[in-house]
C-alpha atoms as a PDB file:
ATOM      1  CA  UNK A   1      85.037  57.884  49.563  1.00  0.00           C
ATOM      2  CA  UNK A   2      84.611  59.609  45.957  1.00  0.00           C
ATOM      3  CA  UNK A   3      83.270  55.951  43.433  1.00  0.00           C
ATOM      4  CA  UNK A   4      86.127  54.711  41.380  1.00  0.00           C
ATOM      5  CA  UNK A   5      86.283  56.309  38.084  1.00  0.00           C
ATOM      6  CA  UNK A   6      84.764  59.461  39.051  1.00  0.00           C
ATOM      7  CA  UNK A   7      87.485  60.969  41.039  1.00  0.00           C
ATOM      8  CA  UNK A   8      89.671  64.033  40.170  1.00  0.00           C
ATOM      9  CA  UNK A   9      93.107  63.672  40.041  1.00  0.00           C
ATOM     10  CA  UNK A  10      93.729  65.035  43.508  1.00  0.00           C
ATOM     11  CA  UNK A  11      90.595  63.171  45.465  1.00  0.00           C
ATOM     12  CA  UNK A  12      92.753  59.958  43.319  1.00  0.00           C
ATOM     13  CA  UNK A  13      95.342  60.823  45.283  1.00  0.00           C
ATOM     14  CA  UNK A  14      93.743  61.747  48.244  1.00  0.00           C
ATOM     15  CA  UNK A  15      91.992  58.739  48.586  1.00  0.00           C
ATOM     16  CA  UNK A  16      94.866  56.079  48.030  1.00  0.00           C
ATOM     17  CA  UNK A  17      96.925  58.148  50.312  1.00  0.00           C
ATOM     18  CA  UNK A  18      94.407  57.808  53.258  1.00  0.00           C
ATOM     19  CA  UNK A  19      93.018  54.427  52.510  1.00  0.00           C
ATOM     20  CA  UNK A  20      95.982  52.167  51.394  1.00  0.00           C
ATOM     21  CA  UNK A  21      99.003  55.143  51.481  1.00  0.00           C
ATOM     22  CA  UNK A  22      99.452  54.354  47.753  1.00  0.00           C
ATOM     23  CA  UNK A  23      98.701  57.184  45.228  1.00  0.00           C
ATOM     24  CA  UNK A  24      98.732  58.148  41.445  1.00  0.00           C
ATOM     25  CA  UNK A  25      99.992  61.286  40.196  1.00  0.00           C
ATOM     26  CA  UNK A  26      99.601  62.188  36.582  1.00  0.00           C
ATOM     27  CA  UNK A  27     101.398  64.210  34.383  1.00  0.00           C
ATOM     28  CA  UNK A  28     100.201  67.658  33.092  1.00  0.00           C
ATOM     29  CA  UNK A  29      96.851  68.051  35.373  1.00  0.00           C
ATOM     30  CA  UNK A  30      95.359  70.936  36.377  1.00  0.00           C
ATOM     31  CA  UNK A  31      95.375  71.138  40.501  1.00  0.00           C
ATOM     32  CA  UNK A  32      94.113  75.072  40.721  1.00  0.00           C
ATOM     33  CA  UNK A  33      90.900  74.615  40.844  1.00  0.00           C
ATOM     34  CA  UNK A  34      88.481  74.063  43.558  1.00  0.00           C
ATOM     35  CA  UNK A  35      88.069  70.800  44.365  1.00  0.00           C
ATOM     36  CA  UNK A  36      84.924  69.526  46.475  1.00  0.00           C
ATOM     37  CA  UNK A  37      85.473  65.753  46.078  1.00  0.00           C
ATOM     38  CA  UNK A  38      89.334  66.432  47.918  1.00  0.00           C
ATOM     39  CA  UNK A  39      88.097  68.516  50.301  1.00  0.00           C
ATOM     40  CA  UNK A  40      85.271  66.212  51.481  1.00  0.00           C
ATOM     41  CA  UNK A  41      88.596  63.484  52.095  1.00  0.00           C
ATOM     42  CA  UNK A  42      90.463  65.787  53.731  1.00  0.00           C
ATOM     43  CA  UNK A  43      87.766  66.628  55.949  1.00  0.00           C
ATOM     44  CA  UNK A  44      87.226  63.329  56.469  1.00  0.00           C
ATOM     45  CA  UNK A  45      90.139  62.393  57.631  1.00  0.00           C
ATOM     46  CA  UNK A  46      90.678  65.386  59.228  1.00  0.00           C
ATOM     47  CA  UNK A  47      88.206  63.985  61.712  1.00  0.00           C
ATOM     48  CA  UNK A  48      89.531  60.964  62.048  1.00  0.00           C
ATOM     49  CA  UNK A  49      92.989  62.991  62.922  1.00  0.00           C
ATOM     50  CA  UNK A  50      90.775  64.459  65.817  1.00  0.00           C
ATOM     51  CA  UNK A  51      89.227  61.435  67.269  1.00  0.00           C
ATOM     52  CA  UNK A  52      92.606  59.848  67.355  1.00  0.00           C
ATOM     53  CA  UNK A  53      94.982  62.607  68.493  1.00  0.00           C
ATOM     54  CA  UNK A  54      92.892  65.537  70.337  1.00  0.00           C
ATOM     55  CA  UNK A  55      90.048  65.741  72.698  1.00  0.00           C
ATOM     56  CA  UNK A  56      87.343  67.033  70.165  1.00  0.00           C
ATOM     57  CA  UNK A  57      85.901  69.422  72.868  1.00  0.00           C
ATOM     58  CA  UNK A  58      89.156  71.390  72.201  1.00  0.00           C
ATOM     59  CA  UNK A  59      89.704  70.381  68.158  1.00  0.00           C
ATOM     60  CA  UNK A  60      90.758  73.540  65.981  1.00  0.00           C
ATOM     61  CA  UNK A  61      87.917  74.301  63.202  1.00  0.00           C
ATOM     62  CA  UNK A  62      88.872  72.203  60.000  1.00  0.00           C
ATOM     63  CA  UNK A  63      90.351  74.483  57.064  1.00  0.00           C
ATOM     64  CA  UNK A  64      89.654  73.014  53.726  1.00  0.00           C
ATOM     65  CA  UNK A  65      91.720  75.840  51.934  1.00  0.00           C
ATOM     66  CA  UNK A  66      95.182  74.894  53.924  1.00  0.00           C
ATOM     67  CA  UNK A  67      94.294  71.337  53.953  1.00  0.00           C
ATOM     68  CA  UNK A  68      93.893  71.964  49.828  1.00  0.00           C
ATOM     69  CA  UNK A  69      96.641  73.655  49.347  1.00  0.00           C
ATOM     70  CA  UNK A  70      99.007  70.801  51.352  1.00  0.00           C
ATOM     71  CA  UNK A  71      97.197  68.583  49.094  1.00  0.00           C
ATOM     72  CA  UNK A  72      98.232  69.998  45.712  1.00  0.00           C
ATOM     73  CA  UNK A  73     102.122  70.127  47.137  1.00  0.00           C
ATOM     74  CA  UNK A  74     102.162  66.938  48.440  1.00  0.00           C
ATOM     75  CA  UNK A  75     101.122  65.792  45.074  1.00  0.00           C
ATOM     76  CA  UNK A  76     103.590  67.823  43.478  1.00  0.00           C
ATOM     77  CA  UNK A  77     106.379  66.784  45.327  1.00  0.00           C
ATOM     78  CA  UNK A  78     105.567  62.688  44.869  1.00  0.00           C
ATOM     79  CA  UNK A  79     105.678  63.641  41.516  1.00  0.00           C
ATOM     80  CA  UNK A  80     108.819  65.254  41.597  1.00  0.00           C
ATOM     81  CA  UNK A  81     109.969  61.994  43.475  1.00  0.00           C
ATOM     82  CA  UNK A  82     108.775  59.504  40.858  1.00  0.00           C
ATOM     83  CA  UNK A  83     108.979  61.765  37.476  1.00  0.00           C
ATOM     84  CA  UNK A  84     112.999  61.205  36.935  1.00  0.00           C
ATOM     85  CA  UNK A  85     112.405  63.696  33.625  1.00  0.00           C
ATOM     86  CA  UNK A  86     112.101  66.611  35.910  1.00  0.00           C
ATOM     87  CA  UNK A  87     115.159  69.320  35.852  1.00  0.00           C
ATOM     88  CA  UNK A  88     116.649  70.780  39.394  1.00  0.00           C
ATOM     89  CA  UNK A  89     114.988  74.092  38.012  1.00  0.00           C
ATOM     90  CA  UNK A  90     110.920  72.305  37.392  1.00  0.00           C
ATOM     91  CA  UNK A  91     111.270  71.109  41.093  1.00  0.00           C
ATOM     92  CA  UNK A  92     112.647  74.184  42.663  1.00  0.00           C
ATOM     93  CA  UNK A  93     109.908  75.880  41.618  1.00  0.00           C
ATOM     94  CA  UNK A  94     107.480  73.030  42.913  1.00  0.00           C
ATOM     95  CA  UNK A  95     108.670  74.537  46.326  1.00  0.00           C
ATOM     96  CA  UNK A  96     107.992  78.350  45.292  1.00  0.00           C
ATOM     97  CA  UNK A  97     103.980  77.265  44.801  1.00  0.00           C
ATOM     98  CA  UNK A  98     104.013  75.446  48.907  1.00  0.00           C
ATOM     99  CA  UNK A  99     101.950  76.447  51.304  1.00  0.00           C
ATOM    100  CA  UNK A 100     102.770  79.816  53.709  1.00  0.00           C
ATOM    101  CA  UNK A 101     103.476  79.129  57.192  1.00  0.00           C
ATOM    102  CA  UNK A 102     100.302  77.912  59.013  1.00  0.00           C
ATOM    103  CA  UNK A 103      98.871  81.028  61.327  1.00  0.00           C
ATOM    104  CA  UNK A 104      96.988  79.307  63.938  1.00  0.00           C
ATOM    105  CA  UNK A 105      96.255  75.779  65.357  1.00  0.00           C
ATOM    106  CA  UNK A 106      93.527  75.310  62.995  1.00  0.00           C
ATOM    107  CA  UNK A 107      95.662  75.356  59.754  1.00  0.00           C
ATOM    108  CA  UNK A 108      98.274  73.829  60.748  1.00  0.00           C
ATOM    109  CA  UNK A 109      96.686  70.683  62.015  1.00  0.00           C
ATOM    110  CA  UNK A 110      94.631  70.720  58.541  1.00  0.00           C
ATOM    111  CA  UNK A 111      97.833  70.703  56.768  1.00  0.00           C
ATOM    112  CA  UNK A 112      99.339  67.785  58.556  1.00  0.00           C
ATOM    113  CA  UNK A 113      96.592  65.994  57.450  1.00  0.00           C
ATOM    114  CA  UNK A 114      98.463  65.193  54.589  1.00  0.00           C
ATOM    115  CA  UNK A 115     102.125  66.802  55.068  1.00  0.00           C
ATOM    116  CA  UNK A 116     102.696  64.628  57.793  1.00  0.00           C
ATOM    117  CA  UNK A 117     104.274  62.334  55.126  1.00  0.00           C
ATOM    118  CA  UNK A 118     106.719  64.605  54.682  1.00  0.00           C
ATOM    119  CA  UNK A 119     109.805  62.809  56.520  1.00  0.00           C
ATOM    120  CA  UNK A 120     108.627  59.722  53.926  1.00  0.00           C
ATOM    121  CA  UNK A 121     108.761  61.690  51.266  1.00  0.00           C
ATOM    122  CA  UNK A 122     112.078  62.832  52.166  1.00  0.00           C
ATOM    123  CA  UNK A 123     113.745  59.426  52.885  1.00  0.00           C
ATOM    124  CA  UNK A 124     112.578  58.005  49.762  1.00  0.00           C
ATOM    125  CA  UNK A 125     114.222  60.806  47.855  1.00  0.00           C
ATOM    126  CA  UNK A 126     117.791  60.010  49.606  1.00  0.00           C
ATOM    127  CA  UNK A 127     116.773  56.304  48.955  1.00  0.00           C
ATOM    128  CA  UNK A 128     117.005  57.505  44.822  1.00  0.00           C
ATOM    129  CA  UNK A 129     119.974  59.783  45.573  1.00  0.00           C
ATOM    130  CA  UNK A 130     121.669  61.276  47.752  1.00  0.00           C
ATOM    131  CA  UNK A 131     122.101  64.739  45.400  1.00  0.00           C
ATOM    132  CA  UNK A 132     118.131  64.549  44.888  1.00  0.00           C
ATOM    133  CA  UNK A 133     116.765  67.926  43.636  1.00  0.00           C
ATOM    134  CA  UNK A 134     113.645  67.684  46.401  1.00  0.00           C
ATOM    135  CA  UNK A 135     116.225  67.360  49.484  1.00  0.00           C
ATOM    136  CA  UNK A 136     117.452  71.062  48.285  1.00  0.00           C
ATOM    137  CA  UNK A 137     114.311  72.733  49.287  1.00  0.00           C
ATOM    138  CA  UNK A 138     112.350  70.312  51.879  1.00  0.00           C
ATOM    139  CA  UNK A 139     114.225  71.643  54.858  1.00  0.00           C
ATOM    140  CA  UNK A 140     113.294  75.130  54.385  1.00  0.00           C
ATOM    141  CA  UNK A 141     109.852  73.926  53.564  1.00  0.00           C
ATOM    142  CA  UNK A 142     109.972  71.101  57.135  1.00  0.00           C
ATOM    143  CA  UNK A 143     110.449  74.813  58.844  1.00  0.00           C
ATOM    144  CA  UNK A 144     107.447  76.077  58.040  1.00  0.00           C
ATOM    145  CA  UNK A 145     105.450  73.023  59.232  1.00  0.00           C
ATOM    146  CA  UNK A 146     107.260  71.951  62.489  1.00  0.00           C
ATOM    147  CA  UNK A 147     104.375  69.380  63.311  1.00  0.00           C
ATOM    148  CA  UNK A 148     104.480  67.776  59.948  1.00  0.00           C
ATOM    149  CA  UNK A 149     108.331  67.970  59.919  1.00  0.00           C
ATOM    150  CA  UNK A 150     109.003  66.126  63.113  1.00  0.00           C
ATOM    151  CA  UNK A 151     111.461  62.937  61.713  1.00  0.00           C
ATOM    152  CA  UNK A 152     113.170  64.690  58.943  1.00  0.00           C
ATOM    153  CA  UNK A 153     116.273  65.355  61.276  1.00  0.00           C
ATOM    154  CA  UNK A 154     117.834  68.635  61.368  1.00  0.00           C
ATOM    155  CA  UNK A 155     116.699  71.750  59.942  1.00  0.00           C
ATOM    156  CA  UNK A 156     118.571  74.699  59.205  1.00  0.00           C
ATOM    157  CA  UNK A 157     116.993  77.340  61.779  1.00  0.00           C
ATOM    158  CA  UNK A 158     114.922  76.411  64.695  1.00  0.00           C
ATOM    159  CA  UNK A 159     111.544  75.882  64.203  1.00  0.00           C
ATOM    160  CA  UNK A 160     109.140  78.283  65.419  1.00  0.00           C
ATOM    161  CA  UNK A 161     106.673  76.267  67.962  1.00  0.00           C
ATOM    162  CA  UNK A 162     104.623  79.191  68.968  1.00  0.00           C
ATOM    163  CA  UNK A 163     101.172  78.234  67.742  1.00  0.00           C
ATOM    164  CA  UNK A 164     101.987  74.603  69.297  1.00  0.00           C
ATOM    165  CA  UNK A 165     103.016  75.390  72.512  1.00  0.00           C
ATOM    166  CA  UNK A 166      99.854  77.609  72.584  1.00  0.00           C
ATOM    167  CA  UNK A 167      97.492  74.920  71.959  1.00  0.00           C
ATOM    168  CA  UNK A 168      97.340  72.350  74.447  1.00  0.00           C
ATOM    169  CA  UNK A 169      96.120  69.120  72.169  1.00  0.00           C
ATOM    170  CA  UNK A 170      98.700  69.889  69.447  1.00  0.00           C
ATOM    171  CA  UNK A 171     101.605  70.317  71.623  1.00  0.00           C
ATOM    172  CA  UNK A 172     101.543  66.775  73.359  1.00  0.00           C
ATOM    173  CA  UNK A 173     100.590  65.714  69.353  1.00  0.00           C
ATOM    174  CA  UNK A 174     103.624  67.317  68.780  1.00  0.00           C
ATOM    175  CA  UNK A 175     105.524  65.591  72.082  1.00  0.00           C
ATOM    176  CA  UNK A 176     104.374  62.376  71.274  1.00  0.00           C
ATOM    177  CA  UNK A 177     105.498  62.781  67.492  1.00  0.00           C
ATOM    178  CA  UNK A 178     109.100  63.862  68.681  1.00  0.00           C
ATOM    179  CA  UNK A 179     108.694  60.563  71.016  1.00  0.00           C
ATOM    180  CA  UNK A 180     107.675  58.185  68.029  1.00  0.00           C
ATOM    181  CA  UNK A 181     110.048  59.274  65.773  1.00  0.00           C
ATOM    182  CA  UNK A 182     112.685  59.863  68.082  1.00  0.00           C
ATOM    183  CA  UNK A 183     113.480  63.018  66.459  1.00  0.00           C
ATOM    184  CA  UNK A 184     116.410  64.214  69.075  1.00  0.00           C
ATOM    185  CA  UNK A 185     117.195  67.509  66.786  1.00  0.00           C
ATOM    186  CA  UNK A 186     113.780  68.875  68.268  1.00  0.00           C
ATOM    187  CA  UNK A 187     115.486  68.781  71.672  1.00  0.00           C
ATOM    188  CA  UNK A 188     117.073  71.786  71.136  1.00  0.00           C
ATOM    189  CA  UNK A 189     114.155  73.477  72.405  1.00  0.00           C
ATOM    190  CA  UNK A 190     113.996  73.554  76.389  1.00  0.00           C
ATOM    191  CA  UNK A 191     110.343  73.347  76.770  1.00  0.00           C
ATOM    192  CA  UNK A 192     110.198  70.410  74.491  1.00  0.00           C
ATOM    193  CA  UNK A 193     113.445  68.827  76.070  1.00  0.00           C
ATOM    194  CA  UNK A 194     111.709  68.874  79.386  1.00  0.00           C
ATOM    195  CA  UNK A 195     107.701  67.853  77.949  1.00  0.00           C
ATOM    196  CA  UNK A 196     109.774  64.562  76.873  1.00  0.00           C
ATOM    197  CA  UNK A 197     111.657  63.576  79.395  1.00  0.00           C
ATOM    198  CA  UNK A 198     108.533  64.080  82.117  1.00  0.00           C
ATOM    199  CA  UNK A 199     106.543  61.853  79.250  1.00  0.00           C
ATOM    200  CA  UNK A 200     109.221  59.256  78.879  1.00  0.00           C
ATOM    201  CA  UNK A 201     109.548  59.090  82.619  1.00  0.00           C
ATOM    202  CA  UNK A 202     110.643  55.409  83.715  1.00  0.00           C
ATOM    203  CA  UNK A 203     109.642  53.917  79.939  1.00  0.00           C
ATOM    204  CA  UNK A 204     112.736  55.437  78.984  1.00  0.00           C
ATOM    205  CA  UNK A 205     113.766  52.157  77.350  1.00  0.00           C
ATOM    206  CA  UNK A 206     110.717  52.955  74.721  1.00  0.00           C
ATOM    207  CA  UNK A 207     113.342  55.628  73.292  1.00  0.00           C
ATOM    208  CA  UNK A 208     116.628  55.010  74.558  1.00  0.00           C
ATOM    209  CA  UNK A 209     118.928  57.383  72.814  1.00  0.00           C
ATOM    210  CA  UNK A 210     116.238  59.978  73.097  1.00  0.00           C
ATOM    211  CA  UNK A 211     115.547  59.208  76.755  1.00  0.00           C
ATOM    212  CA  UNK A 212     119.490  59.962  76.718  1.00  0.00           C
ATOM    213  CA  UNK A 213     119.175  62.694  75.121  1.00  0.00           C
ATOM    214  CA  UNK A 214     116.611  64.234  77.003  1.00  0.00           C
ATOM    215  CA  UNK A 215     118.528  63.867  80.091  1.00  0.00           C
ATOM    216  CA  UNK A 216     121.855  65.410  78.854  1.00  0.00           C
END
């Protein structure tokens, strides 16, 4: 961890979000730069994302410039969710500065490092209001990350699962996550329909209305 007092803004937030899932945002600081102190946390608990979820024989290569740039949104969008001075217009354009679509395993486990928050994010925006400037662009934004987005419901457009479903370790990260959250919308998709009813199997009580689901 980066010693108190010394931190940039985004290790600041980096470091409450991975050791306590509290964080400070500030208004009016510069995120562009590069920023060593955030990428050692990411990295760091990038690892820790390994050891718990994949077998580290088959881990994707860590990518500090994805995992960056999910940083600096993240932070932007908590403080589009706590800043109430904001206008529709300043947050839409909070979503035009998000990350592309990950283009392989290895960035888009380093972004859901920290974007895996993002069904949070997105309930505590309809917990402020239900006409909340952030829940016009998150879906869109939830499409690009299907991993991360897994609990935020419905999206408008499938989500593409190709780099998943191509990746071994990520996929049943991805099957479990559907399982936890009992995201049912993600059954729409045949291959992950069937991956969760084989993994619910008799524990269907674990997930009943998914388990249901599954099997309709």
């Amino acid at each position: 961890m980066v010693p108190p007092g010394t931190a940039s803004p985004l290790a600041e937030f980096a470091s409450g979000l991975f050791s306590t899932g509290k964080v400070v945002v500030r208004r009016k600081v510069d995120l562009t730069p590069d920023d060593p102190q955030a990428v050692m946390l990411l990295h760091e608990a990038y690892q820790v994302a390994i050891d718990e979820w994949i077998d580290d024989s088959a881990a994707p290569e860590f990518q500090p410039g994805m995992a960056l740039e999910a940083l600096r949104c993240l932070y932007r969008l908590c403080h589009a969710l706590v800043d109430r001075a904001l206008s529709a217009d300043e947050v839409e354009a909070i979503f035009s500065l998000t990350p592309t679509a990950p283009a392989n395993a290895a960035e888009m486990l380093s972004a859901d490092v920290v974007l895996r928050h993002l069904p949070a994010l997105q309930q505590w925006a309809k917990s402020l209001s239900s006409e909340d400037p952030l829940l016009v662009g998150m879906p869109a934004f939830g499409m690009r990350f299907p991993l991360s987005s897994v609990g935020m419901g419905e999206l408008p457009l499938p989500v593409d699962l190709t780099i998943l479903k191509g990746h071994q370790g990520l996929w049943q990260l991805y099957i479990d996550r559907v399982i936890e959250r009992q995201d049912a919308s993600r059954l729409t998709d045949p291959e992950v329909k069937a991956a969760v009813r084989d993994a619910l199997g008799s524990h269907s009580t674990l997930a009943p209305r998914l388990a249901l689901a599954a099997t309709a």
